[in-house]
Protein backbone atom coordinates (compact mmCIF):
# COMPACT_ATOMS: atom_id res chain seq x y z
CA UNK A 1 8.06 19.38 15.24
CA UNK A 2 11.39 17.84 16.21
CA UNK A 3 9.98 14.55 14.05
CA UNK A 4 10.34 16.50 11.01
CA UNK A 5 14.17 16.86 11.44
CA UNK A 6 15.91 14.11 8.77
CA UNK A 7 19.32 12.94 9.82
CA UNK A 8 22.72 12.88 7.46
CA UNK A 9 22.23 9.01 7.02
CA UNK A 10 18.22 9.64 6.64
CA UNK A 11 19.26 12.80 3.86
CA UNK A 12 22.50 10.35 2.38
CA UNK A 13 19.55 7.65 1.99
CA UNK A 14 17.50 10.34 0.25
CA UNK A 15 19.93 11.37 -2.36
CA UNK A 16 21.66 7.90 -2.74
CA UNK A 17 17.89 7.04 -3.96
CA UNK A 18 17.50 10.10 -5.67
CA UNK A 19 20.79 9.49 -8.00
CA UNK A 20 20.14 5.73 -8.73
CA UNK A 21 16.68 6.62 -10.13
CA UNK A 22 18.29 9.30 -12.58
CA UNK A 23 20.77 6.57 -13.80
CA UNK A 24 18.60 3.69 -14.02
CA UNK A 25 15.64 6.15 -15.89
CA UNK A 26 18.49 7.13 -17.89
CA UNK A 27 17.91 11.22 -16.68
CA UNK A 28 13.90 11.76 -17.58
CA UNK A 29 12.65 13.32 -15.11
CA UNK A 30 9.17 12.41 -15.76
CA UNK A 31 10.16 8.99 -15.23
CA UNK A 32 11.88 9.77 -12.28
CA UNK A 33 8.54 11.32 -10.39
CA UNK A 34 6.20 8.44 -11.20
CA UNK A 35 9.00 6.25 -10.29
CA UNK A 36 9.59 8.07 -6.49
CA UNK A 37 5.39 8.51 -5.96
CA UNK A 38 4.76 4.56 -7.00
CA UNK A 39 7.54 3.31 -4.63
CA UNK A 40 7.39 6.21 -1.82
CA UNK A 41 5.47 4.35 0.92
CA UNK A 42 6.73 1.16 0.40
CA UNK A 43 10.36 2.22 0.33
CA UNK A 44 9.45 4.58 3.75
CA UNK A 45 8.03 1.00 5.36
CA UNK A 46 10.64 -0.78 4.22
CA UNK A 47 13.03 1.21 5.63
CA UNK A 48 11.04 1.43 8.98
CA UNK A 49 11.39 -2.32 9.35
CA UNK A 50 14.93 -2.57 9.01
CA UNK A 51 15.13 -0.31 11.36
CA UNK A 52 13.12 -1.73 13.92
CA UNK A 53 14.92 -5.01 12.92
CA UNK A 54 18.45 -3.66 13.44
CA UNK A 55 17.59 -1.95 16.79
CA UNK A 56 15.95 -5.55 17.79
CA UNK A 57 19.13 -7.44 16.93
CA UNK A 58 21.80 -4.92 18.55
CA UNK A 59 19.16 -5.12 21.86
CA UNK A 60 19.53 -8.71 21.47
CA UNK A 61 23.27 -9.05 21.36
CA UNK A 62 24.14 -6.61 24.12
CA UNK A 63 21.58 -8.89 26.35
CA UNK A 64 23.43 -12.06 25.46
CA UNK A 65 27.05 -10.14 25.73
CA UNK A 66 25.28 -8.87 29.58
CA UNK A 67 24.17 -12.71 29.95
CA UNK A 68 27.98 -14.11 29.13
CA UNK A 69 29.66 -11.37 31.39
CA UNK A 70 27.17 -12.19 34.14
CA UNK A 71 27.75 -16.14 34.14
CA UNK A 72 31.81 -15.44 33.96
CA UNK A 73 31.97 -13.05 36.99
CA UNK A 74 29.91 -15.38 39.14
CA UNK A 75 31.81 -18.29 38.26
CA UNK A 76 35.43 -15.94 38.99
CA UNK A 77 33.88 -15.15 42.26
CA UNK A 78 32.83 -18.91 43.06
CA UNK A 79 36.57 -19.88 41.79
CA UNK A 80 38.00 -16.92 44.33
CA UNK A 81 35.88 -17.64 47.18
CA UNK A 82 36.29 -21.57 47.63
């Protein structure tokens, strides 16, 4: 049940879409519905990937930022010790 809950940036996504498709269809709302039910799943995808892409990326910097800290305080502790 909890995976029914939309965020505010989920909900801001929602009505930023929402208010593009009224000015680009020029306010007909008929327009507007086949518009949303054509692009639905691909948009819901889409927006799946990108999120699995960001999450990738961030995982990847903080391992190279952990990687770079890691190499620095064993060389500080070789340059203490000797």
């Amino acid at each position: 049940m909890a995976d029914d809950v939309m965020t505010n940036a989920e909900i801001g996504r929602v009505l930023e879409r929402v208010e593009s498709a009224i000015v680009s269809h020029g306010g007909k709302l008929d327009a507007i519905i086949v518009q949303t039910t054509k692009t639905n799943g691909r948009v819901d995808r889409h927006d799946d990937q990108l999120r699995d892409i960001e999450q990738t990326v961030g995982w990847a910097w903080r391992l190279v930022i952990g990687l770079n800290v890691t190499v620095i305080g064993g060389v500080v502790v070789w340059w203490v010790t000797h």
